[in-house]
Protein backbone atom coordinates (compact mmCIF):
# COMPACT_ATOMS: atom_id res chain seq x y z
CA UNK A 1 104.52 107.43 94.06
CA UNK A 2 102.00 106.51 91.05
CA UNK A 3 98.67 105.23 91.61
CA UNK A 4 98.01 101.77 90.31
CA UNK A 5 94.73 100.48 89.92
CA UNK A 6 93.37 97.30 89.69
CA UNK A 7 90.43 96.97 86.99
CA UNK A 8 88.02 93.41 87.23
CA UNK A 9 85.20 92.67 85.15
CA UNK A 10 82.31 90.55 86.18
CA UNK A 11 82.16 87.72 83.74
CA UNK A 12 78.63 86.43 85.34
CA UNK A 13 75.85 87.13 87.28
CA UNK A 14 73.47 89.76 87.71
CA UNK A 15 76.63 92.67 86.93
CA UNK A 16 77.89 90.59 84.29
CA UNK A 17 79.98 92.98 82.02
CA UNK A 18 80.72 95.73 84.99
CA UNK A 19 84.09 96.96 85.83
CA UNK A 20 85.08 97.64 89.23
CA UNK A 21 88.15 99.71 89.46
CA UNK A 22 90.53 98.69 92.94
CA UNK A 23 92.80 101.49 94.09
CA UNK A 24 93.47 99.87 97.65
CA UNK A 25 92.71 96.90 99.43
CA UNK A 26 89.62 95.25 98.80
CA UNK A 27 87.87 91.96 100.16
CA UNK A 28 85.70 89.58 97.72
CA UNK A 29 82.88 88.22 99.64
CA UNK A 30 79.29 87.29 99.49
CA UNK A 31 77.91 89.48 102.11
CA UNK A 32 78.41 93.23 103.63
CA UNK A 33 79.70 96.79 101.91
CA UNK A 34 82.30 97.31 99.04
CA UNK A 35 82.66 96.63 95.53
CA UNK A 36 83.31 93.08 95.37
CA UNK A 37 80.69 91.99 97.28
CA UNK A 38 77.83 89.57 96.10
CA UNK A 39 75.15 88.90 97.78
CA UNK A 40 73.10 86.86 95.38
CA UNK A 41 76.56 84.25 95.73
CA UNK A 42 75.05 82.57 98.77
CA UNK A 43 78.52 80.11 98.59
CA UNK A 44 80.85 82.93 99.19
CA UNK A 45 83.04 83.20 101.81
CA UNK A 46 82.94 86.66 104.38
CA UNK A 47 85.10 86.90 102.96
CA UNK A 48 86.16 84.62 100.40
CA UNK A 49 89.71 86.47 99.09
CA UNK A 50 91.77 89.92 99.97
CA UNK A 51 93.29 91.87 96.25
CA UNK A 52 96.23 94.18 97.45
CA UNK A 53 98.86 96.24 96.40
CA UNK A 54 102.11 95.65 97.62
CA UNK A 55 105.86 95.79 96.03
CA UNK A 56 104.75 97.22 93.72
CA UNK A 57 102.12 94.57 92.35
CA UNK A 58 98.70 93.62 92.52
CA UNK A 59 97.89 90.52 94.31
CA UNK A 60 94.91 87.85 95.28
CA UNK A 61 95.34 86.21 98.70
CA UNK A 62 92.60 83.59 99.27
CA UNK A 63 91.27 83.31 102.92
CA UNK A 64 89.84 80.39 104.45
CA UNK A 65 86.33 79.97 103.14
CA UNK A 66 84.35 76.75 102.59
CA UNK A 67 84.60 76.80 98.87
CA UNK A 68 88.12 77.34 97.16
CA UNK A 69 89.63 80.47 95.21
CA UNK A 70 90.96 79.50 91.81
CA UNK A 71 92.62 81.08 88.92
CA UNK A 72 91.67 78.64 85.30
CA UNK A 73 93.28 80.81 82.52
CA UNK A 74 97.10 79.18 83.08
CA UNK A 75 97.54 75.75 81.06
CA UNK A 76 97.11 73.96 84.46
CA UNK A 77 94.03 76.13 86.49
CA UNK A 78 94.93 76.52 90.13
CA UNK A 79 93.58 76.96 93.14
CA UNK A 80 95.06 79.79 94.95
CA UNK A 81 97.35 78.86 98.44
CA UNK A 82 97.97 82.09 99.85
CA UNK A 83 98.56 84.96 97.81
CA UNK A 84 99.90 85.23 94.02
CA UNK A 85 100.55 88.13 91.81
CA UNK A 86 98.07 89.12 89.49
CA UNK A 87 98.52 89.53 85.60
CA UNK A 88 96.46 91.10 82.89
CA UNK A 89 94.49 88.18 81.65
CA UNK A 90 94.35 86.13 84.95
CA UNK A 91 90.54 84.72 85.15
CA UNK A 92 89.50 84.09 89.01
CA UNK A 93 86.82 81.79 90.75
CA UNK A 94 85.01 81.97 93.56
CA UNK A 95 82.09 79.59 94.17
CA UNK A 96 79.96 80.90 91.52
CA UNK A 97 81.04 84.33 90.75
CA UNK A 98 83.87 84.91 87.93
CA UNK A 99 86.35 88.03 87.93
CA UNK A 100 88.74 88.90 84.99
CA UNK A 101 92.00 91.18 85.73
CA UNK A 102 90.90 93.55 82.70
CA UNK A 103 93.83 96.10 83.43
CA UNK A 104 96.51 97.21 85.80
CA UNK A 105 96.69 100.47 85.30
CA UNK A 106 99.11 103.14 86.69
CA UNK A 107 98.26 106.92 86.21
């Protein structure tokens, strides 16, 4: 089986610009240990949203938090019930940090 990552750049914030590369599941919150967490965020949840791989996609699963997990890029932005496939493109929101899916990349 190939590896597929996940690639998400910052689009704010202190590490606005850096990539973090996902090659299993991975929780975005405000506080504690792993790439997608951000402390200076003081409104995100702990955590906020899960980003897994499963058949053979990426997805974003928001998790109850007090503030809301959107994606804005589509011609209506959503907020995110539960979990939806990611795309190259796809521009996420968490309270006040920003995440763009730069690649999906298989090797």
């Amino acid at each position: 089986m190939r590896n597929v990552r996940l690639i998400l750049e910052l689009l704010n914030g202190p590490l606005d610009g850096h990539k973090v590369t996902l090659e299993a599941e991975t929780f975005w919150r405000g506080n504690g240990e792993g790439p997608l967490a951000f402390p200076w965020d003081r409104e995100l949840g702990n955590p906020q949203a899960r980003f897994f791989f499963e058949e053979g996609n990426w997805w974003l699963e928001s998790l109850p938090a007090r503030h809301g997990t959107y994606r804005l890029n589509r011609e209506n932005p959503e907020r995110i019930e539960g979990k939806v496939k990611l795309e190259v493109g796809d521009i996420l929101k968490a309270s006040g940090t920003w995440l763009l899916v730069s690649q999906i990349k298989q090797d």
